[in-house]
C-alpha atoms as a PDB file:
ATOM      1  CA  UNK A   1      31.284 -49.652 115.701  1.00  0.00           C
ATOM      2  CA  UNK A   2      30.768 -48.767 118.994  1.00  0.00           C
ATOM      3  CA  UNK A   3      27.607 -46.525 120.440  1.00  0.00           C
ATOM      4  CA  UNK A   4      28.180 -42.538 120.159  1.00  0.00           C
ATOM      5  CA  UNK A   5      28.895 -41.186 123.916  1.00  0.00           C
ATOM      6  CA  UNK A   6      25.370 -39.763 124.916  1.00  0.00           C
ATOM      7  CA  UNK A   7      26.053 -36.393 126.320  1.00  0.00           C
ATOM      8  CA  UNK A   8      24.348 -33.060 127.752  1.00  0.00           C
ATOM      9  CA  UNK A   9      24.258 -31.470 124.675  1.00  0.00           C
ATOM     10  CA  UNK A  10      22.478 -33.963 122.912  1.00  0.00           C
ATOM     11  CA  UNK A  11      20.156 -34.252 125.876  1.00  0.00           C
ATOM     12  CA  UNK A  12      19.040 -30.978 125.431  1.00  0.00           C
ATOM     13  CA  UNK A  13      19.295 -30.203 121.779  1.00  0.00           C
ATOM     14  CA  UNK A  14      18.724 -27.691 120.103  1.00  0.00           C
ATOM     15  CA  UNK A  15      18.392 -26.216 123.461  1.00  0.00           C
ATOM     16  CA  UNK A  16      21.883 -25.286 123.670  1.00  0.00           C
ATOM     17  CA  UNK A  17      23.547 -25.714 127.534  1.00  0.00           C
ATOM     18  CA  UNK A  18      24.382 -22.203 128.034  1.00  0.00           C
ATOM     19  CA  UNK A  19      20.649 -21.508 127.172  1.00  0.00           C
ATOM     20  CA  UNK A  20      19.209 -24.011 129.289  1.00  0.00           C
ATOM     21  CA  UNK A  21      21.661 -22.386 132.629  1.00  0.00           C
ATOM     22  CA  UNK A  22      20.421 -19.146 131.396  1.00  0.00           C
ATOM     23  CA  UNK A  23      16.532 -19.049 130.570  1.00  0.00           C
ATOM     24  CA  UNK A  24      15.052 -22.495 132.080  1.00  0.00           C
ATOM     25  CA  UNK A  25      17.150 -23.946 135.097  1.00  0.00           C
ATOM     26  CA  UNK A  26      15.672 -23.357 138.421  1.00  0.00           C
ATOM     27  CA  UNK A  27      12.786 -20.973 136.362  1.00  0.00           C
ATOM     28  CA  UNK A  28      10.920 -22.667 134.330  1.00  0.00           C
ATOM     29  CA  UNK A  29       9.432 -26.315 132.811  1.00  0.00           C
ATOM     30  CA  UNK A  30      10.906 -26.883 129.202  1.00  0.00           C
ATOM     31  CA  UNK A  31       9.297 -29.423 126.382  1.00  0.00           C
ATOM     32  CA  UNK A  32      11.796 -30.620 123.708  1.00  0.00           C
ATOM     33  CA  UNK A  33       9.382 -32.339 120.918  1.00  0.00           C
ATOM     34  CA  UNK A  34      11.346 -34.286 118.466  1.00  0.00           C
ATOM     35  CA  UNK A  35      10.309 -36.383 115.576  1.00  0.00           C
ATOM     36  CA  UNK A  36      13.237 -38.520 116.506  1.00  0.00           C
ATOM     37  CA  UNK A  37      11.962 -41.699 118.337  1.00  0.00           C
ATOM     38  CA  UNK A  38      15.399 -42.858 118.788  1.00  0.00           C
ATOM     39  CA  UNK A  39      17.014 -40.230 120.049  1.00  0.00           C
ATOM     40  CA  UNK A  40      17.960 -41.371 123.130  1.00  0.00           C
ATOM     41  CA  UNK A  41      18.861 -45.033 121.556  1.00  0.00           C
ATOM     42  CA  UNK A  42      22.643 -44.679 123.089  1.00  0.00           C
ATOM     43  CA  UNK A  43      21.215 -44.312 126.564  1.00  0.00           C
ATOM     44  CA  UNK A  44      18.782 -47.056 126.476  1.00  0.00           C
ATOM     45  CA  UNK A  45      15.810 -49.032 124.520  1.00  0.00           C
ATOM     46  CA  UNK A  46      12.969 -50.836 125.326  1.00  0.00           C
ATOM     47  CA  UNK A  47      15.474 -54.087 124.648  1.00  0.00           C
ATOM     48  CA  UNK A  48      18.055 -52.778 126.795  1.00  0.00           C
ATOM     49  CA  UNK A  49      15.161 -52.580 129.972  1.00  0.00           C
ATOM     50  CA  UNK A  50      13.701 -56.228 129.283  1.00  0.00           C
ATOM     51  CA  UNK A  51      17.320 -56.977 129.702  1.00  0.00           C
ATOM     52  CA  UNK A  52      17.731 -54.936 133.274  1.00  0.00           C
ATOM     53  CA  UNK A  53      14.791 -57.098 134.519  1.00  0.00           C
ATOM     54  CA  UNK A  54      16.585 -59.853 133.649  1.00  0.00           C
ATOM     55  CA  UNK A  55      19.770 -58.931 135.186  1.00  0.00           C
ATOM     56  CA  UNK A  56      18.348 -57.932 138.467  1.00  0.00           C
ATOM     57  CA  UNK A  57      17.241 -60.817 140.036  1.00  0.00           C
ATOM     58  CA  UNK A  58      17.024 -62.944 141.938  1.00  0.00           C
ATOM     59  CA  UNK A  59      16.243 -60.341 144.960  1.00  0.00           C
ATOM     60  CA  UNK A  60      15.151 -57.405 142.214  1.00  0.00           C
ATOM     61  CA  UNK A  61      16.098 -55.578 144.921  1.00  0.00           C
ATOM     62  CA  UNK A  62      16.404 -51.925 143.068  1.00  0.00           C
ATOM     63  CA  UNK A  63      12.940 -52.626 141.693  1.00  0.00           C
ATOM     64  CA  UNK A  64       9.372 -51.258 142.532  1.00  0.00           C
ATOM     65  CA  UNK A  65       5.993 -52.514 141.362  1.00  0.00           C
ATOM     66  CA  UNK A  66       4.047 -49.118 141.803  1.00  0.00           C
ATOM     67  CA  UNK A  67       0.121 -49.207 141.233  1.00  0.00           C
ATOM     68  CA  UNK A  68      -2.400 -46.388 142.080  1.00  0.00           C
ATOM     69  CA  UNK A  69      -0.090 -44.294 143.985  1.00  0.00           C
ATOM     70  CA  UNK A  70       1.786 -47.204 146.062  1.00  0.00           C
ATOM     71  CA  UNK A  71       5.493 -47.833 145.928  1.00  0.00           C
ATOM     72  CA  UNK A  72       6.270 -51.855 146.612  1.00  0.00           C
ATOM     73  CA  UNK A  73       9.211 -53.710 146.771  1.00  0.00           C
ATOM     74  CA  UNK A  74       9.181 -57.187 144.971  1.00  0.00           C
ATOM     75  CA  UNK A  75       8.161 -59.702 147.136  1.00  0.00           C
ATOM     76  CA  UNK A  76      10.989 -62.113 148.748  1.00  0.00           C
ATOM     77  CA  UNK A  77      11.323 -65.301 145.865  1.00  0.00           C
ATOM     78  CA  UNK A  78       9.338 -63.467 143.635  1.00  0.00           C
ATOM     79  CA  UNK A  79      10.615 -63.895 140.217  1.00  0.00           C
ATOM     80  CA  UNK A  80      10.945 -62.488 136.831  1.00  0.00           C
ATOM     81  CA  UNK A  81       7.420 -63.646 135.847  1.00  0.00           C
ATOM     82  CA  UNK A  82       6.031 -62.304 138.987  1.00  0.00           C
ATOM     83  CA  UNK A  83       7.156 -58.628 137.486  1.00  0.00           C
ATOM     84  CA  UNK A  84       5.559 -59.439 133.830  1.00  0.00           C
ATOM     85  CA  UNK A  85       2.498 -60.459 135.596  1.00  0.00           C
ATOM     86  CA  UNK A  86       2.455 -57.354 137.308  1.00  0.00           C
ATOM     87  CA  UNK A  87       3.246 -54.827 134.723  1.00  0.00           C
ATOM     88  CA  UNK A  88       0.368 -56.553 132.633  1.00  0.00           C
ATOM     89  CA  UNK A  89      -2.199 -56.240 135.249  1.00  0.00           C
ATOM     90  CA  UNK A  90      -1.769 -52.435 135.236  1.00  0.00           C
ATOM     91  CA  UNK A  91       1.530 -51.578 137.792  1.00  0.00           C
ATOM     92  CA  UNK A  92       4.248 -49.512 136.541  1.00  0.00           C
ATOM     93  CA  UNK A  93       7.758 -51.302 137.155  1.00  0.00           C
ATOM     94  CA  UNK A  94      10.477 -49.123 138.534  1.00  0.00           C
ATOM     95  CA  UNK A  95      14.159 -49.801 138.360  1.00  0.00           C
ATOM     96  CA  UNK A  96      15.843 -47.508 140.977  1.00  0.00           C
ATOM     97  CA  UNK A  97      19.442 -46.242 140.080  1.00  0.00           C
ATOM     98  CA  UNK A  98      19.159 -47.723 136.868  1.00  0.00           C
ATOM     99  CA  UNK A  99      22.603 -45.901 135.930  1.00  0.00           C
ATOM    100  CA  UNK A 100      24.477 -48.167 138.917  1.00  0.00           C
ATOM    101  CA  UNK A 101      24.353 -51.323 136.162  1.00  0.00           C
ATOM    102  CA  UNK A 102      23.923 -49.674 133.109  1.00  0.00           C
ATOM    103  CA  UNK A 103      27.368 -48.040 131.715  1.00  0.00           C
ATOM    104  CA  UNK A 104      25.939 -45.601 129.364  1.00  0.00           C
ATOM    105  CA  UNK A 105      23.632 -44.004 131.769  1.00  0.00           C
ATOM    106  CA  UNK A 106      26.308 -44.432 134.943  1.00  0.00           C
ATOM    107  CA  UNK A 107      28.496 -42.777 131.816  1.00  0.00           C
ATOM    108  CA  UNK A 108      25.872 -39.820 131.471  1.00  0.00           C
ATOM    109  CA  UNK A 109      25.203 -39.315 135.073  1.00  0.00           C
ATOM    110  CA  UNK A 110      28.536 -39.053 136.273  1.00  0.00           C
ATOM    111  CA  UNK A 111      29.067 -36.498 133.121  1.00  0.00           C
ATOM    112  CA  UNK A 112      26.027 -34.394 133.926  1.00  0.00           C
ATOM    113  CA  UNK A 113      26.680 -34.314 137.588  1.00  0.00           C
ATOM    114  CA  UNK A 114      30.561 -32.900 137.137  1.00  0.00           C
ATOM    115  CA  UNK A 115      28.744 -29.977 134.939  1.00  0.00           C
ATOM    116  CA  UNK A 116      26.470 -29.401 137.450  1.00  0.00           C
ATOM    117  CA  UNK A 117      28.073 -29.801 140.594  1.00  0.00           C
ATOM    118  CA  UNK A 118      24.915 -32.069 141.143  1.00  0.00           C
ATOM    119  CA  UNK A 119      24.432 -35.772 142.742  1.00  0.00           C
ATOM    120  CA  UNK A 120      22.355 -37.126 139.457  1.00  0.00           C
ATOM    121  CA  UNK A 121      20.822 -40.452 139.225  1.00  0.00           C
ATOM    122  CA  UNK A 122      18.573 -42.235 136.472  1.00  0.00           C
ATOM    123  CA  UNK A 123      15.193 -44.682 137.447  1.00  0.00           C
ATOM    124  CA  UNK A 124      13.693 -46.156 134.243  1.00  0.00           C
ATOM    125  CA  UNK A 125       9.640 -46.749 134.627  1.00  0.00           C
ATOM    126  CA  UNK A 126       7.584 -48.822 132.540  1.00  0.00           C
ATOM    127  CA  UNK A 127       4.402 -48.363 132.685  1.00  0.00           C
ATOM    128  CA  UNK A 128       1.091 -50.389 130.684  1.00  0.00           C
ATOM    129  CA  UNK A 129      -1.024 -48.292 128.132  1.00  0.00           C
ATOM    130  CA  UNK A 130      -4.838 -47.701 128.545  1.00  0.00           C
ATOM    131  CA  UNK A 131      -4.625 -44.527 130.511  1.00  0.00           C
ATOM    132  CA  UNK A 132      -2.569 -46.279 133.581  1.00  0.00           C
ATOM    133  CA  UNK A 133      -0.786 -43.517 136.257  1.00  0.00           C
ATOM    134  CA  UNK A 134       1.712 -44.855 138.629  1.00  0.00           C
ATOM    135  CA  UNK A 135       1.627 -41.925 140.752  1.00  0.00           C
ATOM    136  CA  UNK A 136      -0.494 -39.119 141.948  1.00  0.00           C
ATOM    137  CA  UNK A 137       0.552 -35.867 141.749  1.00  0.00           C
ATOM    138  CA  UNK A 138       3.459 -34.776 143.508  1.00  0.00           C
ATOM    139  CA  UNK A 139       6.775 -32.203 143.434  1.00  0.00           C
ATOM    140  CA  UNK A 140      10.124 -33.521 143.934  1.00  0.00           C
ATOM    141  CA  UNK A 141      13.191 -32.157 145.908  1.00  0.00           C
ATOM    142  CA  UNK A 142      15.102 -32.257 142.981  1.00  0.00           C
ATOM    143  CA  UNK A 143      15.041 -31.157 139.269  1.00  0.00           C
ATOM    144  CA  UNK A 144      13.795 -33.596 136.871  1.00  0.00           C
ATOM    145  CA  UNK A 145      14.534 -34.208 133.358  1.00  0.00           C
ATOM    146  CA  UNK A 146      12.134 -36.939 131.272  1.00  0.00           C
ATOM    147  CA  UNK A 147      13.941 -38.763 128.287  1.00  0.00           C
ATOM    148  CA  UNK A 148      10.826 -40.666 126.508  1.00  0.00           C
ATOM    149  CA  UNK A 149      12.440 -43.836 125.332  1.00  0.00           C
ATOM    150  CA  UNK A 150       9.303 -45.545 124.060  1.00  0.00           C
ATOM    151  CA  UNK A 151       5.741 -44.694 123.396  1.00  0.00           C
ATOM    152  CA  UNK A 152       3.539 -42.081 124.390  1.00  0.00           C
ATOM    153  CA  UNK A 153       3.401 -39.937 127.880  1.00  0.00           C
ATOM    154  CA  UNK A 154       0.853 -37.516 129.198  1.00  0.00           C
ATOM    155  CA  UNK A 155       2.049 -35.019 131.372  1.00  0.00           C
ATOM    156  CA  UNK A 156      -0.452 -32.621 133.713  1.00  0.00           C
ATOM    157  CA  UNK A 157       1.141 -30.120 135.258  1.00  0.00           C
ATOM    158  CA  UNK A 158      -0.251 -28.070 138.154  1.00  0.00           C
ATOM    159  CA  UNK A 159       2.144 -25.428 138.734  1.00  0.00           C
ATOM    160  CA  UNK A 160       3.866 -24.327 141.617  1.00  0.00           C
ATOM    161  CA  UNK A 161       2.957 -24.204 145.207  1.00  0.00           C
ATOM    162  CA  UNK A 162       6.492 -23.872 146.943  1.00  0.00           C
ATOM    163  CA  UNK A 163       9.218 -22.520 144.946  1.00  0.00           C
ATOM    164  CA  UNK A 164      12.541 -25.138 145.170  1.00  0.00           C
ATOM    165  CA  UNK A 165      11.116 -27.106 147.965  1.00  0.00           C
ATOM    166  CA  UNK A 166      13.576 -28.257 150.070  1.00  0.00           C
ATOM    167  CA  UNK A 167      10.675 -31.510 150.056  1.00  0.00           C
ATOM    168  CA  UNK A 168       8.767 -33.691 148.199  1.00  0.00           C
ATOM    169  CA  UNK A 169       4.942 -33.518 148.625  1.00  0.00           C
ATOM    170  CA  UNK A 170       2.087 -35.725 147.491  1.00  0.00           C
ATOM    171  CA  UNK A 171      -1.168 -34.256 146.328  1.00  0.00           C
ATOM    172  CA  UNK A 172      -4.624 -35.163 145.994  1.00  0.00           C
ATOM    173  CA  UNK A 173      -6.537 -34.034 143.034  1.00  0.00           C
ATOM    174  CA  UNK A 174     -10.235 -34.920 144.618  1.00  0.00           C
ATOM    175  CA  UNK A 175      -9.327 -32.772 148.278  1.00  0.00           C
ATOM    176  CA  UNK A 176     -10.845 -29.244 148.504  1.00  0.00           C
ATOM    177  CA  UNK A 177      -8.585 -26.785 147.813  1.00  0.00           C
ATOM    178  CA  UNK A 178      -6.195 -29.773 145.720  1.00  0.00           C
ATOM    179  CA  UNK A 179      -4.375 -28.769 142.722  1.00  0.00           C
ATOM    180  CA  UNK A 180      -6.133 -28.691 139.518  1.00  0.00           C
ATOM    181  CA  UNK A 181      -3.995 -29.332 135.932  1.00  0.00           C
ATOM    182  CA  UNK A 182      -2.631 -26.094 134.479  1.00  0.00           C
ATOM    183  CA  UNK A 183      -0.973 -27.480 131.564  1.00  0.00           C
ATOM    184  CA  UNK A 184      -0.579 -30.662 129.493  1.00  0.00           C
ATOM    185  CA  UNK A 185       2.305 -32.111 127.634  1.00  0.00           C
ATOM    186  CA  UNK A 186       2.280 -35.202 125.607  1.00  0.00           C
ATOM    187  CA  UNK A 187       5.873 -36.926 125.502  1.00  0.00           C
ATOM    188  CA  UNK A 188       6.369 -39.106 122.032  1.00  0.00           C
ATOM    189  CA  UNK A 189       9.702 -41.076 121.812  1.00  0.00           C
ATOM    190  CA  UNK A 190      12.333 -39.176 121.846  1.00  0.00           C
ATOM    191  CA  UNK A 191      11.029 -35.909 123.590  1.00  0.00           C
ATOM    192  CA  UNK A 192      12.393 -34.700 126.351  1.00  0.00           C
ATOM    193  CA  UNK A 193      11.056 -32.683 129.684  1.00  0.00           C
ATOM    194  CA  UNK A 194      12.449 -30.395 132.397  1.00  0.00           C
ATOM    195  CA  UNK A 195      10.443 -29.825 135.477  1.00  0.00           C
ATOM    196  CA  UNK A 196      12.324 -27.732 137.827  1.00  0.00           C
ATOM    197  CA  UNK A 197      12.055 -28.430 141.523  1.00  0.00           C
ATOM    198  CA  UNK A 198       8.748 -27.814 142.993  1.00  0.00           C
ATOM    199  CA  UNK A 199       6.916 -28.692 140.003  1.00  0.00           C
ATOM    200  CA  UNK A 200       3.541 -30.349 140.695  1.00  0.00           C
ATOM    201  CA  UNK A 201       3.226 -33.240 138.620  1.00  0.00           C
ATOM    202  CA  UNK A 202       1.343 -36.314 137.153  1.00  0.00           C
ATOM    203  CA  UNK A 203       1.946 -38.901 133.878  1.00  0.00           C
ATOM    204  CA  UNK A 204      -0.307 -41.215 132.426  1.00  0.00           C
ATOM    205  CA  UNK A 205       0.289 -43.529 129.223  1.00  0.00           C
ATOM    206  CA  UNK A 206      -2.613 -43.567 126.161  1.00  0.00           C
ATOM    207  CA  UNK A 207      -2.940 -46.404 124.790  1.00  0.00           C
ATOM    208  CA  UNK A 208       0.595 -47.894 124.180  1.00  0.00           C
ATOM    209  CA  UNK A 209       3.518 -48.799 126.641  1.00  0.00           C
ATOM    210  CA  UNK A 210       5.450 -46.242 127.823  1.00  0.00           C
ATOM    211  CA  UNK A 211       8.873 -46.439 128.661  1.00  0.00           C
ATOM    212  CA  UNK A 212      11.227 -43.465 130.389  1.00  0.00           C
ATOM    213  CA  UNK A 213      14.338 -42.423 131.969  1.00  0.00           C
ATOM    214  CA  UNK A 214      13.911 -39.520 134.799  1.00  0.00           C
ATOM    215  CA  UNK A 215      16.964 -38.220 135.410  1.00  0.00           C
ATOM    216  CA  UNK A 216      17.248 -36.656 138.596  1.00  0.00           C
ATOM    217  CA  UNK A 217      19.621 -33.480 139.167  1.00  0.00           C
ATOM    218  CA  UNK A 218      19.599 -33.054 143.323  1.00  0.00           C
ATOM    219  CA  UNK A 219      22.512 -29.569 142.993  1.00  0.00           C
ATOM    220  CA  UNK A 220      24.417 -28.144 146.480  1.00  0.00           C
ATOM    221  CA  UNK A 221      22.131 -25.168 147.702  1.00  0.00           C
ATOM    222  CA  UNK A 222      23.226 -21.867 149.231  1.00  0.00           C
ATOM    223  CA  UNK A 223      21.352 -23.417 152.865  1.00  0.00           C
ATOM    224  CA  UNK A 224      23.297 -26.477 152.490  1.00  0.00           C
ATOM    225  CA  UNK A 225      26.703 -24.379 152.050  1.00  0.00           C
ATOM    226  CA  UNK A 226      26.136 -22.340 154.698  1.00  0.00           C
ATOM    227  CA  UNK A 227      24.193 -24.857 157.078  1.00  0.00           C
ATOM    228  CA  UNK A 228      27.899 -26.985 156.862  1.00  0.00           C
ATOM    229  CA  UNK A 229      29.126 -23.755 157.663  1.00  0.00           C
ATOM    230  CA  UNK A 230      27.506 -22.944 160.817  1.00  0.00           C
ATOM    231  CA  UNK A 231      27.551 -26.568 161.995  1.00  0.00           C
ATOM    232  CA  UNK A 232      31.709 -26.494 161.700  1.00  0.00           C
ATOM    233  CA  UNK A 233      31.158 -23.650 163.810  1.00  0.00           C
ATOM    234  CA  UNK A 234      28.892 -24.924 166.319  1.00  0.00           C
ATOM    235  CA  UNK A 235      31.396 -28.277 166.508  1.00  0.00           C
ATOM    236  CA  UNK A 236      34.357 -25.844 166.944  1.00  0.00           C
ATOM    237  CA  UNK A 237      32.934 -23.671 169.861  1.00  0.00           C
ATOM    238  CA  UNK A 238      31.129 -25.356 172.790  1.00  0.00           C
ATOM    239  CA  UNK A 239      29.337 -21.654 173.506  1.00  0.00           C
ATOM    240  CA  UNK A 240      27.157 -22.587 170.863  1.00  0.00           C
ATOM    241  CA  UNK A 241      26.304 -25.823 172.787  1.00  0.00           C
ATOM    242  CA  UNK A 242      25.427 -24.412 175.809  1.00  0.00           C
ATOM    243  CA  UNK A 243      21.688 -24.456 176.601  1.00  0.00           C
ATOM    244  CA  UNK A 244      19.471 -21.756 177.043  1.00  0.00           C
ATOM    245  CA  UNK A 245      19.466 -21.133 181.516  1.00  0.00           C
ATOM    246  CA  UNK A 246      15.844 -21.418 183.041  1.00  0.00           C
ATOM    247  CA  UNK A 247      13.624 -18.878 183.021  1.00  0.00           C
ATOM    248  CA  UNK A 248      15.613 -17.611 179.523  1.00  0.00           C
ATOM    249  CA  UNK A 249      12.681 -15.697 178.161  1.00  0.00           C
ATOM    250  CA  UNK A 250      12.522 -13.417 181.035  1.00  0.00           C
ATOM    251  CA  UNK A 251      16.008 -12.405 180.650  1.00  0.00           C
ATOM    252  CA  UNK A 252      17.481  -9.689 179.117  1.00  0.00           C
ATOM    253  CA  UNK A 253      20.836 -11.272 179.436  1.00  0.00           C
ATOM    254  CA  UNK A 254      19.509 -13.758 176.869  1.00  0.00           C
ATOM    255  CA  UNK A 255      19.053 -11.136 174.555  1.00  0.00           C
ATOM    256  CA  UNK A 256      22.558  -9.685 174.639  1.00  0.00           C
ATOM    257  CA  UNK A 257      24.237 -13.302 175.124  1.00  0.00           C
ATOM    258  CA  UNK A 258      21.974 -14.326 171.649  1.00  0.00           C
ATOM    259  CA  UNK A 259      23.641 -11.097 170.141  1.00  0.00           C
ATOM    260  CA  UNK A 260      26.918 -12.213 170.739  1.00  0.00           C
ATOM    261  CA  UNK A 261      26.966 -15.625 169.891  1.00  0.00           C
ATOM    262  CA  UNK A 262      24.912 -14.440 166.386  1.00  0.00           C
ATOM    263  CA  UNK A 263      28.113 -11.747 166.131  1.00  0.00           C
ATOM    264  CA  UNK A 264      30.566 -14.596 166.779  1.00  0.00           C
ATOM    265  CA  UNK A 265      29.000 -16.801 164.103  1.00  0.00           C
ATOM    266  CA  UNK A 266      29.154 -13.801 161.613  1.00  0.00           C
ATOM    267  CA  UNK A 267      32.694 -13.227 161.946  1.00  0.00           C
ATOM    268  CA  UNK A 268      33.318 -16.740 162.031  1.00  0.00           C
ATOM    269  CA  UNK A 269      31.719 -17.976 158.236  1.00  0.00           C
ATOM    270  CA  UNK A 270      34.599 -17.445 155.475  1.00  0.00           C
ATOM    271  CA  UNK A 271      32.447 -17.033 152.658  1.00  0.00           C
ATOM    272  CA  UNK A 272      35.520 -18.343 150.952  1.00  0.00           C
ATOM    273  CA  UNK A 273      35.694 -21.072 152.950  1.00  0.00           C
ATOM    274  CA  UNK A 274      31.712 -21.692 152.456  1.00  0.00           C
ATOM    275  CA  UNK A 275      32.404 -21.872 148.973  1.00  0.00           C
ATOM    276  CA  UNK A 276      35.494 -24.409 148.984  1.00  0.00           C
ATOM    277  CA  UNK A 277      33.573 -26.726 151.418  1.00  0.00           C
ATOM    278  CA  UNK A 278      30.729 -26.594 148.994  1.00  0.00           C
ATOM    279  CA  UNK A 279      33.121 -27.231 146.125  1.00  0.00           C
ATOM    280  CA  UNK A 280      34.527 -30.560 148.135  1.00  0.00           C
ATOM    281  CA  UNK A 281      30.966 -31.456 148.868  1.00  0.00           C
ATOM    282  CA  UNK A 282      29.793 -31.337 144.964  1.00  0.00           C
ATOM    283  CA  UNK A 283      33.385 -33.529 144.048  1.00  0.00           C
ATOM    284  CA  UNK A 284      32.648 -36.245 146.253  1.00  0.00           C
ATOM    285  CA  UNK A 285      28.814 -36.622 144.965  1.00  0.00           C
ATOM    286  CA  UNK A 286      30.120 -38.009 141.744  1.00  0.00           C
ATOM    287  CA  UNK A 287      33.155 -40.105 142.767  1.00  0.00           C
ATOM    288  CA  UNK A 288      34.455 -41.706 139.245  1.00  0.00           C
ATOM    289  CA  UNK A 289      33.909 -45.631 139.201  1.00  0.00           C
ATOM    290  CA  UNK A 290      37.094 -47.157 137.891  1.00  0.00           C
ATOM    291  CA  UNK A 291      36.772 -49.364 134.888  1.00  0.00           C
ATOM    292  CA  UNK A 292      39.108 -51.502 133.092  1.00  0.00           C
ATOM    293  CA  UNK A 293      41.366 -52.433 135.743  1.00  0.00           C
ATOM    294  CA  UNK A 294      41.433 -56.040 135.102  1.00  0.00           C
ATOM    295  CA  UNK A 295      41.919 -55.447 131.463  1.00  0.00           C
ATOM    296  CA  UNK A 296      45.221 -53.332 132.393  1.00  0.00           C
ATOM    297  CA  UNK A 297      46.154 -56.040 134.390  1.00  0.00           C
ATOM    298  CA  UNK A 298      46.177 -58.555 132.096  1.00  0.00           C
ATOM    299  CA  UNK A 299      47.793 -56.116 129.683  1.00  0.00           C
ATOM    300  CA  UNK A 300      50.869 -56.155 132.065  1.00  0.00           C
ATOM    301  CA  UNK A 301      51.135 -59.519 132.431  1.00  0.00           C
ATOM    302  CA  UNK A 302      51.091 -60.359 128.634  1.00  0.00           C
ATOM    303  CA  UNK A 303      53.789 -57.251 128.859  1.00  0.00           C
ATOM    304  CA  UNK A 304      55.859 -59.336 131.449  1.00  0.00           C
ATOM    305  CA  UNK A 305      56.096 -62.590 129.764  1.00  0.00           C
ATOM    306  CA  UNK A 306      56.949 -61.328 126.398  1.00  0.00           C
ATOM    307  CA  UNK A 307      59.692 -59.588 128.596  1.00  0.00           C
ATOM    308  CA  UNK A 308      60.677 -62.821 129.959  1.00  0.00           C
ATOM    309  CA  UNK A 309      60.654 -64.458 127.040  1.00  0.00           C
ATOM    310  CA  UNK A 310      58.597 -66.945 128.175  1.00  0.00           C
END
């Protein structure tokens, strides 16, 4: 019998979709405990990411050995024991766009990212227990959504310092004036976590391996709608391309000429237009990958020579 499709609904559960638009998106962190440690079985297991490791050599070039705050590739002719070695002297291994060569996540992710109009993308991280962090605190640029797959995660979160950042920042706990821990959230296999955007954060294991999806939701924002907007403009009109004349500060001609050209721009943005570009833009962050072409192909030539009697 073949897997159950892993959707957004059982992502979220009970945490109904609606709910999750209405109360959390965008507003709020949300902790889903479950005593379900293989709830997200369908998506992937501990197996199913010895098996990625495997699969992505010899170059392992979508993987990252990360260690006390430090991002590395894998070293040129490195190989598969080099990354076991690693992980058991403390690193945290990170497959990048895990959902590119695994068909239940690329499944999910194209799924999630046609609800939310939202270029989504999955890295798995392993990480040692005995208290080992592969990161320092930090926010993201996107909104971030933790599956626990295996073992036990601890979560500090330190709140907010820029609302949906249109960046990602690092922080230092140790600098004056650093963020300090507001909250902590243990994740148990099968849990799940949403940190919107801007959400200073920070995981360490206990004393087990931990192993976890973050699914990353980077959505179309109002600036980017209407920043494609004004640059169509700009591209149309060279009077936006013109440069400022010498002396321009000095000028009341500036003034007026800055007045018209903001006037011209006004009239110029269709918010309906603004809307269908943004629309276009969303569609082609989730292009469908075609599957099973070679299987229809075979299909018609079986059809053919039962035709031909062959």
């Amino acid at each position: 019998m073949p897997p159950q499709e892993f959707d957004l609904a059982r992502l979220l559960a009970p945490v109904t979709a609606e709910e999750f638009e209405r109360d959390v998106r965008e507003q709020r962190h949300l902790h889903v405990a479950r005593d379900r440690p293989e709830h997200y079985a369908d998506l992937l297991t501990l197996d199913g990411f010895d098996r990625l490791l495997a699969l992505s050599g010899p170059d392992f070039h979508q993987i990252r050995v990360v260690h006390a705050g430090r991002k590395d590739p894998v070293d040129p002719g490195a190989g598969l024991d080099t990354l076991y070695d690693a992980f058991e002297a403390g690193a945290t291994l990170q497959v990048q766009h895990v959902d590119d060569r695994w068909e239940p996540l690329r499944r999910f992710t194209q799924a999630l990212g046609e609800w939310a109009g939202a270029e989504v993308w999955a890295n798995a991280y392993l990480t040692p227990g005995g208290n080992a962090q592969g990161f320092v605190p930090h926010c993201d640029r996107h909104d971030v959504l933790v599956a626990q797959i295996h073992g036990v995660k601890r979560w500090r979160l330190y709140g907010v310092r820029t609302p949906l950042p249109f960046e990602a920042r690092m922080f230092r706990e140790s600098r004056p004036g650093a963020a300090r821990y507001e909250e902590q959230i243990v994740l148990r296999a099968g849990d799940l976590l949403y940190l919107p955007r801007g959400t200073i954060h920070a995981a360490a294991t206990e004393d087990v391996t931990s192993l976890h999806l973050t699914i990353a939701v980077e959505p179309v924002l109002w600036a980017t709608a209407i920043q494609d907007g004004i640059r169509r403009v700009f591209e149309e009109d060279v009077a936006f391309r013109r440069a400022l004349p010498p002396g321009f500060a000095a000028r009341r001609q500036t003034e007026e000429t800055m007045a018209e050209l903001l006037r011209l721009l006004w009239e110029r943005l269709s918010p309906r237009e603004l809307i269908a570009q943004a629309e276009r833009t969303a569609a082609g962050l989730h292009v469908p990958v075609p599957r099973g072409r070679l299987t229809a192909f075979a299909a018609a030539e079986t059809d053919t020579g039962a035709d031909s009697g062959e």
